[in-house]
N, C-alpha and C. Protein backbone atom coordinates (compact mmCIF):
# COMPACT_ATOMS: atom_id res chain seq x y z
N UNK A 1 31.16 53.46 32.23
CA UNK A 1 29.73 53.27 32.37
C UNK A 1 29.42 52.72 33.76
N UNK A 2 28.56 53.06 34.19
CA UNK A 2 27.81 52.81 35.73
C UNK A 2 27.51 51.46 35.81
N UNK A 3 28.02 50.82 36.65
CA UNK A 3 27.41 48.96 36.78
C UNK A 3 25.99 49.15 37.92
N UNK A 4 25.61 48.57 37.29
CA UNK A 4 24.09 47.77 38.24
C UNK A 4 24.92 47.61 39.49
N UNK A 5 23.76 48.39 40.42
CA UNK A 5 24.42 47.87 41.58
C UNK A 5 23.77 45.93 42.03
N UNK A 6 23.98 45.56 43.19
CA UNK A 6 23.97 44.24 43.41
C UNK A 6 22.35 44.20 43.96
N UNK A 7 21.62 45.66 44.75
CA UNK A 7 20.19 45.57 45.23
C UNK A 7 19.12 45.46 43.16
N UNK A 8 19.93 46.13 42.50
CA UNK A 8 18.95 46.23 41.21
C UNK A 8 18.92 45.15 40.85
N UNK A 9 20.22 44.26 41.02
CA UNK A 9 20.27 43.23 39.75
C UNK A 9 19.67 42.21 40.69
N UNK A 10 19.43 42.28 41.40
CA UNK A 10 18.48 40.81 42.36
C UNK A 10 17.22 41.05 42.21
N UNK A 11 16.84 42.49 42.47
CA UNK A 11 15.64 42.78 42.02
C UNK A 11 15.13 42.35 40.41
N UNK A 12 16.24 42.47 39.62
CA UNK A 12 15.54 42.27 38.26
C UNK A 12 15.35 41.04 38.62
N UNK A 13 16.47 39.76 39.22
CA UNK A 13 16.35 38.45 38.80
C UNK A 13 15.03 38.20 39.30
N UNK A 14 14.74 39.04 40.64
CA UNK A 14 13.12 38.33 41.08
C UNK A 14 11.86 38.51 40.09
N UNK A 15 12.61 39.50 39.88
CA UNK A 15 11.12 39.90 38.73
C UNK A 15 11.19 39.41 37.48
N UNK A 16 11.78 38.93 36.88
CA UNK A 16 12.18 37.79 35.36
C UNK A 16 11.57 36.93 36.07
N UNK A 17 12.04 36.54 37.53
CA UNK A 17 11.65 35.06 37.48
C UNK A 17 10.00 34.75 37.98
N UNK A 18 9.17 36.07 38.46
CA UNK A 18 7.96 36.00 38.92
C UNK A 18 7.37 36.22 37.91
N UNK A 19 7.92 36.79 36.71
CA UNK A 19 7.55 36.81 35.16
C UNK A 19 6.93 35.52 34.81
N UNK A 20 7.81 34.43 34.77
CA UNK A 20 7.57 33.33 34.14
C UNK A 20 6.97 32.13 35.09
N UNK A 21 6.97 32.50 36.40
CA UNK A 21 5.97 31.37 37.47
C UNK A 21 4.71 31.86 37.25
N UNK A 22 4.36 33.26 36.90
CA UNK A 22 2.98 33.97 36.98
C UNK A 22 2.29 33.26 35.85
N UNK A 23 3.32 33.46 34.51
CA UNK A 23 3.25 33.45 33.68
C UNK A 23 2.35 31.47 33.36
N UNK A 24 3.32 30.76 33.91
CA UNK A 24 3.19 29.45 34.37
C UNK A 24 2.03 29.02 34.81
N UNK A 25 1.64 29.46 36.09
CA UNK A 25 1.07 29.19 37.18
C UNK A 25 -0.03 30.44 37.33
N UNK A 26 -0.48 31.39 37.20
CA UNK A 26 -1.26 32.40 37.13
C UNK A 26 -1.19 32.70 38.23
N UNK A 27 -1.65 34.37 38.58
CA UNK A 27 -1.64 34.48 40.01
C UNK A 27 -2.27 33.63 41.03
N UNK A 28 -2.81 32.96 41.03
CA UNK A 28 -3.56 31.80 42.16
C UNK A 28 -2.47 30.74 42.63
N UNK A 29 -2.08 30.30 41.05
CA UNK A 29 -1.26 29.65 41.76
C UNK A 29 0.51 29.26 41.87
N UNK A 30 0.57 30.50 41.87
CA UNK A 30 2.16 31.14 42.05
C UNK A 30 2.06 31.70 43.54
N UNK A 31 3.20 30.99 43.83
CA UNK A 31 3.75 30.86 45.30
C UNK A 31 5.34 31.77 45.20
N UNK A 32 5.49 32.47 46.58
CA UNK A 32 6.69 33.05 46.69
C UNK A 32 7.74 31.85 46.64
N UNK A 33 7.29 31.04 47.71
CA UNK A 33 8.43 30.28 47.45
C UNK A 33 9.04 29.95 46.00
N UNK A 34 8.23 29.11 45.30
CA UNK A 34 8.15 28.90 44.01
C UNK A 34 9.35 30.25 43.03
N UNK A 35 8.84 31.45 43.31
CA UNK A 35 9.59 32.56 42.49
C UNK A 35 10.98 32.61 43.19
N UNK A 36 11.23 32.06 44.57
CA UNK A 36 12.26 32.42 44.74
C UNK A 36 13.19 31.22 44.39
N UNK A 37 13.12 30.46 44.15
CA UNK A 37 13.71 29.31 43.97
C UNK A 37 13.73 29.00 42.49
N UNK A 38 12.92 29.83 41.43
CA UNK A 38 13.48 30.10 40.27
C UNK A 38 14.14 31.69 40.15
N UNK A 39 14.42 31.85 41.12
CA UNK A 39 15.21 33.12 41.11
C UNK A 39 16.20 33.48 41.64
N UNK A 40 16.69 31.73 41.98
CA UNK A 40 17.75 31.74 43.06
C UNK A 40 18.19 32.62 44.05
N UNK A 41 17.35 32.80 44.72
CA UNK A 41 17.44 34.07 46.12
C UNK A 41 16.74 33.51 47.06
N UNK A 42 17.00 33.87 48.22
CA UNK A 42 16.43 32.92 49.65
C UNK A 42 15.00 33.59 49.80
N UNK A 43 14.17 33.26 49.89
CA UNK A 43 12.43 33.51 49.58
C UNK A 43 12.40 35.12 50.83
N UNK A 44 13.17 35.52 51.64
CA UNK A 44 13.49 36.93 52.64
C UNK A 44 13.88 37.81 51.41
N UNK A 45 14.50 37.67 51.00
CA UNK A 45 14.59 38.73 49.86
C UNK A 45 13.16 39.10 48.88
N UNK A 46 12.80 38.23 48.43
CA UNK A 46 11.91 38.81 47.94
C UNK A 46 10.71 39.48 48.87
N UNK A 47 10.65 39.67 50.30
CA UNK A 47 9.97 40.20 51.35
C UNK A 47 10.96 41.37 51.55
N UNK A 48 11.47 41.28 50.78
CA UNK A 48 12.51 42.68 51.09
C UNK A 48 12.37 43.48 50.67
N UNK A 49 12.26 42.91 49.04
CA UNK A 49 12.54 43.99 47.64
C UNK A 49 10.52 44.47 47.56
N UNK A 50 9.67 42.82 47.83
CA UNK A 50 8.69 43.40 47.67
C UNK A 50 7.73 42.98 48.87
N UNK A 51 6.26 43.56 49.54
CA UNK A 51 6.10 42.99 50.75
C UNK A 51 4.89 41.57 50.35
N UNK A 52 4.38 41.80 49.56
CA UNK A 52 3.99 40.60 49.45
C UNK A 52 3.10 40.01 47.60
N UNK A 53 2.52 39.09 47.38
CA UNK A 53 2.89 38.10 46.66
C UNK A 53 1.94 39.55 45.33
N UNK A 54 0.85 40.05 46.06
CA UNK A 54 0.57 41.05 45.17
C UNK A 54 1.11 42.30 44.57
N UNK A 55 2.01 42.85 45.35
CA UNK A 55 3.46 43.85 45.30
C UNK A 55 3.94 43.20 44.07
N UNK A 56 4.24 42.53 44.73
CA UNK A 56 5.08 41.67 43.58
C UNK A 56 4.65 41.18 42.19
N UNK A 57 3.28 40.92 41.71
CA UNK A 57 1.96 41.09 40.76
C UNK A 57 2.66 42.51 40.37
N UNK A 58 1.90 42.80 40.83
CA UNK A 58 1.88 44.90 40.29
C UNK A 58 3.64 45.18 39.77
N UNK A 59 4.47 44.65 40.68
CA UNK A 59 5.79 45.37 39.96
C UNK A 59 6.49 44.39 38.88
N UNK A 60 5.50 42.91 38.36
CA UNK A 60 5.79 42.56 37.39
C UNK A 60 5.48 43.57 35.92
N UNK A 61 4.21 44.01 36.65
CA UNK A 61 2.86 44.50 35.49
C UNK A 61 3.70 45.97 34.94
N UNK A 62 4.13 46.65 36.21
CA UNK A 62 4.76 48.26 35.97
C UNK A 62 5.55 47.72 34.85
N UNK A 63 7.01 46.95 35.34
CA UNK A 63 8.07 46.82 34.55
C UNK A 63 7.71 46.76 33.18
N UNK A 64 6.82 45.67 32.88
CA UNK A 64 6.70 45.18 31.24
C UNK A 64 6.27 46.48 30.23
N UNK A 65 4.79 46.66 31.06
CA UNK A 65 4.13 47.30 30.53
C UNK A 65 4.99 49.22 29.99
N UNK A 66 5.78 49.26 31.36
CA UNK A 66 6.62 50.83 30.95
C UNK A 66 7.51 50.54 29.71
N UNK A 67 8.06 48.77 29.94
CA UNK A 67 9.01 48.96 28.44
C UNK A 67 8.54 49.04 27.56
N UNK A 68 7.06 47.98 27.20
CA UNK A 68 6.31 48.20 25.76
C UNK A 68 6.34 49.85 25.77
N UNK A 69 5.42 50.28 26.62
CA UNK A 69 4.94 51.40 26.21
C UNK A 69 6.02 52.31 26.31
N UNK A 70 6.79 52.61 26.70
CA UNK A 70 7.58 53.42 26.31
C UNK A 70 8.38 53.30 24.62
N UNK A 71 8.37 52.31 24.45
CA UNK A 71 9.17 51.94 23.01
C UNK A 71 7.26 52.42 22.13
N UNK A 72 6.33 52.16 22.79
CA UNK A 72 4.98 52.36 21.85
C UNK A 72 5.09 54.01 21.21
N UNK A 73 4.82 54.67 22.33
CA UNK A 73 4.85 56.06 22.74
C UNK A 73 6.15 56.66 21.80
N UNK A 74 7.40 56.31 21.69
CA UNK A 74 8.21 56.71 21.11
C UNK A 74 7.80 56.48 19.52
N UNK A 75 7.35 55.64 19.09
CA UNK A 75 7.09 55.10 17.51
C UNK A 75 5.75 55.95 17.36
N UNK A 76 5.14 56.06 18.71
CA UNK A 76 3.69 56.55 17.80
C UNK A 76 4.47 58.47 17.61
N UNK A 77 5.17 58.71 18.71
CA UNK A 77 5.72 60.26 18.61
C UNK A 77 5.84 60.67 16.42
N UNK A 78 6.66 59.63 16.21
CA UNK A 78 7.34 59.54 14.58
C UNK A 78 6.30 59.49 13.28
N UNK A 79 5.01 59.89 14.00
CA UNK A 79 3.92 59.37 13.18
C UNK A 79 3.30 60.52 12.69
N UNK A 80 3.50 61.09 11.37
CA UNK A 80 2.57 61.84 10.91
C UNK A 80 1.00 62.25 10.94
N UNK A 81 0.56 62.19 11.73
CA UNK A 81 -1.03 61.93 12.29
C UNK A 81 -1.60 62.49 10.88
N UNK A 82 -0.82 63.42 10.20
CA UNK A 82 -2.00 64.30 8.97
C UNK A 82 -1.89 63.22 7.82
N UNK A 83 -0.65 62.30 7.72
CA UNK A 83 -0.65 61.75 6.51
C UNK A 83 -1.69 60.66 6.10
N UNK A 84 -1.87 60.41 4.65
CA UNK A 84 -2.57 59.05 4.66
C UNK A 84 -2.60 57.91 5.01
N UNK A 85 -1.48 57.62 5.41
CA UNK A 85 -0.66 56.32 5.63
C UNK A 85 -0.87 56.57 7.53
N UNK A 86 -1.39 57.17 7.60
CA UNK A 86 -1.56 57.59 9.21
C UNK A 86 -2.04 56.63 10.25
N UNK A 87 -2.72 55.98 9.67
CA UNK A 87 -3.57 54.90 10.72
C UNK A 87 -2.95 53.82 10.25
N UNK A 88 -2.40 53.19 9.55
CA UNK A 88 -1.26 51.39 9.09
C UNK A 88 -0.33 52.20 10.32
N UNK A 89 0.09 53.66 10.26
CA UNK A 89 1.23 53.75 10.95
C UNK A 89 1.25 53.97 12.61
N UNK A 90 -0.12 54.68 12.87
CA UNK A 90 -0.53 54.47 14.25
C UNK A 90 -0.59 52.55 14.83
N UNK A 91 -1.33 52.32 13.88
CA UNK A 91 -1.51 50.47 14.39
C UNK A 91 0.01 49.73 14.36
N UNK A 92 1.03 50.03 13.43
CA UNK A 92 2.33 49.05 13.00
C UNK A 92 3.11 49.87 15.07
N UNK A 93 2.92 51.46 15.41
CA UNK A 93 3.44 51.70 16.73
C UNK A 93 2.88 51.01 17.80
N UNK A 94 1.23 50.75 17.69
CA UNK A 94 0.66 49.89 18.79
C UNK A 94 1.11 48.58 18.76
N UNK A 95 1.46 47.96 17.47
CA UNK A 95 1.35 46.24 17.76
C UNK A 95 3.02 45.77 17.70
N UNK A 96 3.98 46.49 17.02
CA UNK A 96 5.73 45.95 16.98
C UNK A 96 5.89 45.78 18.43
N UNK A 97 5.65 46.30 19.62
CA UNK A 97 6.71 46.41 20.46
C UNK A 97 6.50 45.10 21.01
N UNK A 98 5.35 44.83 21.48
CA UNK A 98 4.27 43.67 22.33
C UNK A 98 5.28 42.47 21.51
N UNK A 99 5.50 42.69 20.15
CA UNK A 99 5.87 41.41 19.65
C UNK A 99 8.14 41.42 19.35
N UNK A 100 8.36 42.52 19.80
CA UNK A 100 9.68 42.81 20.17
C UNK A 100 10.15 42.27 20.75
N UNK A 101 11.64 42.37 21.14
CA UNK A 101 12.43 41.70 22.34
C UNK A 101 12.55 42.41 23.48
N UNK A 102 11.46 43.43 23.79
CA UNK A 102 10.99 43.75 25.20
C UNK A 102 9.70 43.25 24.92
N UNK A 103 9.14 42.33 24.59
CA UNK A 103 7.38 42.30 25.04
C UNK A 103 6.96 41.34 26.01
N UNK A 104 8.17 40.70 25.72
CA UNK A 104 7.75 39.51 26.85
C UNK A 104 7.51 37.89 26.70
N UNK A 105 7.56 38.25 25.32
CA UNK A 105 7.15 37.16 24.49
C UNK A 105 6.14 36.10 24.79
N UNK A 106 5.76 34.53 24.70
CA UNK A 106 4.96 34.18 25.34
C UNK A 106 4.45 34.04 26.56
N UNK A 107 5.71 33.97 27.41
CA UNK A 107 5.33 34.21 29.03
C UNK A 107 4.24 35.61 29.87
N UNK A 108 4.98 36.70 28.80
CA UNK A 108 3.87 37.53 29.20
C UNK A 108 2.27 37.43 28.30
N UNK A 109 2.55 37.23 27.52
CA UNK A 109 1.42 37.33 26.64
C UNK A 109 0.28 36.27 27.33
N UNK A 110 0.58 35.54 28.08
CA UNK A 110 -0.12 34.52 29.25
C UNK A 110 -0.36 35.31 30.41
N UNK A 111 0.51 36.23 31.21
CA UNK A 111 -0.18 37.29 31.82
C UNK A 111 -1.01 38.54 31.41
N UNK A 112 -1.02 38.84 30.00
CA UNK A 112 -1.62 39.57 29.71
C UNK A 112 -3.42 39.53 29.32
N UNK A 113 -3.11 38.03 28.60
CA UNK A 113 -4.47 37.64 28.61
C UNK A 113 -4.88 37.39 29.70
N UNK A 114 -4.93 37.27 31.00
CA UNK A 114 -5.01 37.18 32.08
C UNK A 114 -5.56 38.67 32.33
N UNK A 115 -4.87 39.78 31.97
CA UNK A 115 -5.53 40.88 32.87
C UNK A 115 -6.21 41.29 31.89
N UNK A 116 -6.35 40.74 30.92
CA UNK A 116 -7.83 41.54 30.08
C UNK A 116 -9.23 40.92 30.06
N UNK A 117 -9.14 39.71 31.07
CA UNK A 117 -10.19 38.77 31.67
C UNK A 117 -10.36 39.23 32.86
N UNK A 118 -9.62 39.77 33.55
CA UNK A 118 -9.38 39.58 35.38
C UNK A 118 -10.17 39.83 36.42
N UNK A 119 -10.18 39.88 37.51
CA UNK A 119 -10.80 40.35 38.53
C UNK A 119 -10.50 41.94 38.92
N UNK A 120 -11.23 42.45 39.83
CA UNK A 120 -11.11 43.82 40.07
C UNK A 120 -9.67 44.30 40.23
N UNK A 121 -8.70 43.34 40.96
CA UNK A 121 -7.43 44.02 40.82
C UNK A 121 -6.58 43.62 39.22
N UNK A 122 -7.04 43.42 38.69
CA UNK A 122 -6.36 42.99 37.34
C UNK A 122 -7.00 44.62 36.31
N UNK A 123 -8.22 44.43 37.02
CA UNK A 123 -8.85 45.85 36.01
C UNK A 123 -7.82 47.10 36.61
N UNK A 124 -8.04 47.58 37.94
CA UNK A 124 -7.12 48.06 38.25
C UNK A 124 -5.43 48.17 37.74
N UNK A 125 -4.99 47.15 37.51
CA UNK A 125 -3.55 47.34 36.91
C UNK A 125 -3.72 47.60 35.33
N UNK A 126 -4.55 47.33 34.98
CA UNK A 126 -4.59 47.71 33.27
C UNK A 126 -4.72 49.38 33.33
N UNK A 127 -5.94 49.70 34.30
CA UNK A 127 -6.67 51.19 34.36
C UNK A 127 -5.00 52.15 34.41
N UNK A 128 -4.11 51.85 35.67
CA UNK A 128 -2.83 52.49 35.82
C UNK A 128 -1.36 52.59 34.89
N UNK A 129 -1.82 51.05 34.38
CA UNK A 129 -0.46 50.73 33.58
C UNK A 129 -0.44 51.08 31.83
N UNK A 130 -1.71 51.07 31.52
CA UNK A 130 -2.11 51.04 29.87
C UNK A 130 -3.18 51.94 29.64
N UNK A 131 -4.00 52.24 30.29
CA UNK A 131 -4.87 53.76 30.01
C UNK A 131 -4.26 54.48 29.54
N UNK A 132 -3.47 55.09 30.51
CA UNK A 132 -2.91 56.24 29.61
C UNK A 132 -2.26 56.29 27.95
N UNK A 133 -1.84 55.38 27.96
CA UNK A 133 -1.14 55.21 26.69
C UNK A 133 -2.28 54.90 25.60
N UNK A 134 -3.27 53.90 25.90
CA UNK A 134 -4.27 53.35 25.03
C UNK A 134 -5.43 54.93 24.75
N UNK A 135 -5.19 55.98 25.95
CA UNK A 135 -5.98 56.72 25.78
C UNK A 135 -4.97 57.87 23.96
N UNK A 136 -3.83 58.00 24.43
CA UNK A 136 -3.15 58.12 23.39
C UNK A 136 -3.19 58.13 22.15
N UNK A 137 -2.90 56.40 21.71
CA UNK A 137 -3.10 55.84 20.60
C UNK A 137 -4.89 56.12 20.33
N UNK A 138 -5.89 56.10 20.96
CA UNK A 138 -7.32 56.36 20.64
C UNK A 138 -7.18 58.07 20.18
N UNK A 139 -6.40 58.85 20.86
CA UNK A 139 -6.48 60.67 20.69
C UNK A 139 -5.83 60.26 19.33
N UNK A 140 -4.56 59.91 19.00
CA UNK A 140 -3.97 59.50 17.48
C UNK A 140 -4.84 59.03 16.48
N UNK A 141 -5.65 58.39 16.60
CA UNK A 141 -6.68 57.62 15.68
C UNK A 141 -8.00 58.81 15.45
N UNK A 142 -8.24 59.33 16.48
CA UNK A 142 -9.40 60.57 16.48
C UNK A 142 -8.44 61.53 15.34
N UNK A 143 -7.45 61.62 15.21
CA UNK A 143 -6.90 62.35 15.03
C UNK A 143 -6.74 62.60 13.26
N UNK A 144 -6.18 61.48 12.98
CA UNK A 144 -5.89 60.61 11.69
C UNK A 144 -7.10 60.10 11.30
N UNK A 145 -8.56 60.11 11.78
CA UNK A 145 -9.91 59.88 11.44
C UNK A 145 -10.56 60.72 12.15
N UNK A 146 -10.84 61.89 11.43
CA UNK A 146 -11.17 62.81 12.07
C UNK A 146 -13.31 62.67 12.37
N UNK A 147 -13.24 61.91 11.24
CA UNK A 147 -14.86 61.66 11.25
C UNK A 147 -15.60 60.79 11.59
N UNK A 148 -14.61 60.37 12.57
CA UNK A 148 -15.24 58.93 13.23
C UNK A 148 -15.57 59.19 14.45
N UNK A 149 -15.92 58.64 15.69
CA UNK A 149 -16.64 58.53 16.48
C UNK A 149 -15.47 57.97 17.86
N UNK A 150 -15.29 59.06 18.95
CA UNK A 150 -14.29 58.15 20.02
C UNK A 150 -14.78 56.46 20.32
N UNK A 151 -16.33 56.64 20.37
CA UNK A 151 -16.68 55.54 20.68
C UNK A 151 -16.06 54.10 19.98
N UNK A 152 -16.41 54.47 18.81
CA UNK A 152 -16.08 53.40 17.57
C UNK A 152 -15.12 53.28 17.53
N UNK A 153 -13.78 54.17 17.37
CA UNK A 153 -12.09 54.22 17.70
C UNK A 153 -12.15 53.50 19.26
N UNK A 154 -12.64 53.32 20.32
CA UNK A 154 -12.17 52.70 21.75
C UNK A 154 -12.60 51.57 20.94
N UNK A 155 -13.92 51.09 20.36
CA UNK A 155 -13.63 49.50 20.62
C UNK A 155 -12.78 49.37 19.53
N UNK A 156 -12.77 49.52 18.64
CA UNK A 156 -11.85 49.31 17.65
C UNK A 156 -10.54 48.39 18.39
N UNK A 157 -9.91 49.98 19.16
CA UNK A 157 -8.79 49.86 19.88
C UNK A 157 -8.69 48.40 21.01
N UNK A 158 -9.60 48.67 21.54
CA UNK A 158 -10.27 47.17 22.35
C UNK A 158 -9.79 46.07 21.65
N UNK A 159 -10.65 45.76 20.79
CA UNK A 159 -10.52 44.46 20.07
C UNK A 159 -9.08 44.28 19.14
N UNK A 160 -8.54 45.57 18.91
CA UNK A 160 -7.31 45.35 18.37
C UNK A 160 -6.05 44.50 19.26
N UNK A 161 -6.02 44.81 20.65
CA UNK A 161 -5.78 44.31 21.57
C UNK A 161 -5.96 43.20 21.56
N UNK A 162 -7.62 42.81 21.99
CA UNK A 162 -7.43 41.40 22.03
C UNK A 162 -6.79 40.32 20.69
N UNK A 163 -6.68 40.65 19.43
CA UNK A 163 -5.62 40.03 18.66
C UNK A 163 -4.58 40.51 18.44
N UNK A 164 -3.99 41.29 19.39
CA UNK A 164 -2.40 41.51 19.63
C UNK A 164 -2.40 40.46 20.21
N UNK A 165 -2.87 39.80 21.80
CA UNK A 165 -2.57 39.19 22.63
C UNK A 165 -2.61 37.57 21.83
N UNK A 166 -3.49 37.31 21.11
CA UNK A 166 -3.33 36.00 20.20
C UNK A 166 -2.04 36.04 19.94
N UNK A 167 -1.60 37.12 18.73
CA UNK A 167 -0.31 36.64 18.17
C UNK A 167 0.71 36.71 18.83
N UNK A 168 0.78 37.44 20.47
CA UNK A 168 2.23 37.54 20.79
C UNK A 168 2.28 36.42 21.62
N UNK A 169 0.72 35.49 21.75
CA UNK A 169 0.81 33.69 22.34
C UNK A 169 1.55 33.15 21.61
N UNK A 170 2.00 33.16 20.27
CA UNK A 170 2.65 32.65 19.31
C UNK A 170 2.24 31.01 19.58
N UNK A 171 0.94 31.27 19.51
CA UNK A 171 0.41 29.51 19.49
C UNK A 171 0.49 28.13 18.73
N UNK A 172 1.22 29.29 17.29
CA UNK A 172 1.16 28.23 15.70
C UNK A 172 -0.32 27.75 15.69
N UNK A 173 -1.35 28.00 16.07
CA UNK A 173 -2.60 27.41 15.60
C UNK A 173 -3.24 28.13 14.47
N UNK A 174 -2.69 29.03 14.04
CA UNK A 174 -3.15 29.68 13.05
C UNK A 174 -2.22 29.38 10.99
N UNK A 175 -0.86 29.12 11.68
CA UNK A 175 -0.10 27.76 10.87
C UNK A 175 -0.64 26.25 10.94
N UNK A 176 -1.20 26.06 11.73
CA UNK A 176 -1.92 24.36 12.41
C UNK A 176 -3.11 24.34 11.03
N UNK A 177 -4.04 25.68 11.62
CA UNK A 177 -5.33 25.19 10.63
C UNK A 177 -5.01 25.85 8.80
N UNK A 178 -3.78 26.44 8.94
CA UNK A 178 -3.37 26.96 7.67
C UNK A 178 -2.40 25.33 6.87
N UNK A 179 -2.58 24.15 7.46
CA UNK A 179 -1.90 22.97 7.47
C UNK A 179 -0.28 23.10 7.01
N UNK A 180 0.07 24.23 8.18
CA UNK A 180 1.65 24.27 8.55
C UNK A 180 2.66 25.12 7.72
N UNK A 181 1.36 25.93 6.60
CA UNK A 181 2.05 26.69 5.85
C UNK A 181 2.94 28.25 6.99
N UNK A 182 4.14 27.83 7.03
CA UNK A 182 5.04 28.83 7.72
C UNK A 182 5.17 30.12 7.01
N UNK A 183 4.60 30.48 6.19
CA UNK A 183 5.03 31.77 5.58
C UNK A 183 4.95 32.66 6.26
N UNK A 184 3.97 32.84 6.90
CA UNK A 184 3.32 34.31 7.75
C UNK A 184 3.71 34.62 8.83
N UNK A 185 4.55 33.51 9.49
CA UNK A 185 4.96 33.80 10.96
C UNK A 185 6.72 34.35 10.86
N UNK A 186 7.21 35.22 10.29
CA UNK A 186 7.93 36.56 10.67
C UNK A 186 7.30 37.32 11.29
N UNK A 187 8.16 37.80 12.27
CA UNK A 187 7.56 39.30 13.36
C UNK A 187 7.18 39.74 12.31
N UNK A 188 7.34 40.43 10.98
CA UNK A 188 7.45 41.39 10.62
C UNK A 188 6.16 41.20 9.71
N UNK A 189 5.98 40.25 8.88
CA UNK A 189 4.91 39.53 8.38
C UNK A 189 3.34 39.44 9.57
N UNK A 190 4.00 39.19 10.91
CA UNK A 190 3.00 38.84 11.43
C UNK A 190 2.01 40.41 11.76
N UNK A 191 3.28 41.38 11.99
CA UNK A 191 2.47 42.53 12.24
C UNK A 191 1.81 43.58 10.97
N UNK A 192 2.30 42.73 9.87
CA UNK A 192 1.60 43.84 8.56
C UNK A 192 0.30 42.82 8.65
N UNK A 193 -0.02 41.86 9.07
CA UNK A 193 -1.31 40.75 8.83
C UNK A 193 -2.05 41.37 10.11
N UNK A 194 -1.56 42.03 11.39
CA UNK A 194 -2.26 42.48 12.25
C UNK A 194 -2.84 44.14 11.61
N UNK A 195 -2.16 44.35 11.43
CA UNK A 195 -2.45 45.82 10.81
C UNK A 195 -3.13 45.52 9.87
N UNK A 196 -3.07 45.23 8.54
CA UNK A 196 -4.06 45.26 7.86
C UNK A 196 -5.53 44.70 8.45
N UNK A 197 -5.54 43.91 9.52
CA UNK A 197 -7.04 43.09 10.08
C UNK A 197 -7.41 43.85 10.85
N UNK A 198 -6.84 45.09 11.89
CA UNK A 198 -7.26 46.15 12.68
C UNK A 198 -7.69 46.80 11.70
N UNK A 199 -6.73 47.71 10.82
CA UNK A 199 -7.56 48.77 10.44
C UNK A 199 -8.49 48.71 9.72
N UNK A 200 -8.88 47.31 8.50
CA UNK A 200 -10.15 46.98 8.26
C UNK A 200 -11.39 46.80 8.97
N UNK A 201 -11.39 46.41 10.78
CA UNK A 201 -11.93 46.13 11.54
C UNK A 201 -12.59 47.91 12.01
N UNK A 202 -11.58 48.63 12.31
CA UNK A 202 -11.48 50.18 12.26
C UNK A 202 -12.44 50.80 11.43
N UNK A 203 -12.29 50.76 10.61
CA UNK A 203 -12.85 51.55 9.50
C UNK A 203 -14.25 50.84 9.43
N UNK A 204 -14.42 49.27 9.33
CA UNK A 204 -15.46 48.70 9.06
C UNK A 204 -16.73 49.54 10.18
N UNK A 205 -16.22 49.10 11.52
CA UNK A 205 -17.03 50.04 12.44
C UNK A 205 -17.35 51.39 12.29
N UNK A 206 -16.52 52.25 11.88
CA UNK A 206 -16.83 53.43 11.51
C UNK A 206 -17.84 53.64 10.48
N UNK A 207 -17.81 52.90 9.19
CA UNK A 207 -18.76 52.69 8.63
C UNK A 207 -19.91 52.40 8.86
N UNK A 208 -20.28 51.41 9.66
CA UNK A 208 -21.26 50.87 10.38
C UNK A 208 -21.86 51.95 10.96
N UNK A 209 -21.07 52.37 11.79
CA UNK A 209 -21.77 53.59 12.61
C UNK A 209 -22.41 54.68 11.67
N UNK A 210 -21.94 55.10 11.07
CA UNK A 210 -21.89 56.54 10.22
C UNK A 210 -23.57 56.10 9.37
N UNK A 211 -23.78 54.51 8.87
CA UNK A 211 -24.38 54.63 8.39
C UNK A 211 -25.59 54.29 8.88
N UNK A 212 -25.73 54.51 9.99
CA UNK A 212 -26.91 53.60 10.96
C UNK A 212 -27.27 54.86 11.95
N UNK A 213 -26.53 56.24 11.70
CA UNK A 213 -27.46 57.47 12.15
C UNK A 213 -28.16 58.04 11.57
């Protein structure tokens, strides 16, 4: 088997470690120095691999986002779009990966809520990195609800998002005001409680709509 050469594997370490200063410190106030010194590499390297502190932003954002979505994209491929069970199974491909051992776990889930607030270059990295795919999962849902409305499927999809990004904060505040009852927090638990609250949310809108023309 092929070993990592020595330019990849420095590159990854910079980027794990600008993962979790970003993650930390948000882009404002994450410093190169800072990443290089949790990345044990002399702060020239990372002017090497990337040219500067926003490069370096963007090729955190590529990395993550290609692993979710590529592991997304593969699960939603396995999905019967005609069956009944079609939409639990479109939503269980959108929300496992985010909460997988590529998602990033809380560190990203702190940059992520970040770019679904952001400034113009934050909109920008969502538009390149997750459009396409989110446009996807919305064609899947048109698909598997054939009588619904793109409109109503985008926000749907929207807001499904924004409580992906809650649970993959893994905040325990939702055990806190449940007074510490742990039952629900398995990955696996946590994403049949996301799925069932999307696609009720889903459908509810669709309803709404349908009945208000």
């Amino acid at each position: 088997m092929k070993q990592p050469d020595s330019q990849s594997t420095g590159r990854d370490r910079i980027l794990d470690a600008a993962e979790r200063v970003f993650a930390d410190d948000g882009f404002s106030g994450a410093g190169m120095k800072a990443i290089a010194a949790r990345a044990g590499v002399a702060q020239g390297l990372l002017h090497y691999h990337f040219t500067n502190k926003e490069t370096l932003y963007a090729a955190v954002i590529e990395r993550r986002s290609g692993i979710i979505n590529a592991d997304r994209l593969a699960r939603l491929g396995a999905v019967d779009l005609t069956a009944a069970n079609a939409v639990p199974q479109i939503l269980r491909a959108l929300m496992e990966p985010p909460l997988g051992p590529g998602g990033g776990g809380r560190a990203y889930a702190r940059i992520l809520a970040g770019l679904t607030v952001g400034d113009a270059r934050d909109a920008e990295l969502v538009r390149l990195h997750y459009d396409p795919t989110a446009a996807q999962f919305i064609d899947a849902l048109q698909t598997a609800l054939p009588h619904a409305s793109r409109h109503a499927i985008s926000w749907g999809y929207n807001l499904a998002i924004g409580t992906l990004v809650t649970a993959v904060s893994q905040s325990g505040r939702p055990e806190r005001l449940a007074n510490g009852d742990p039952g629900k927090t398995r990955p696996d638990a946590v994403v049949t409680t996301l799925v069932t609250y999307v696609e009720g949310g889903i459908r509810a809108l669709i309803a709404s709509e349908q009945q208000h023309r």
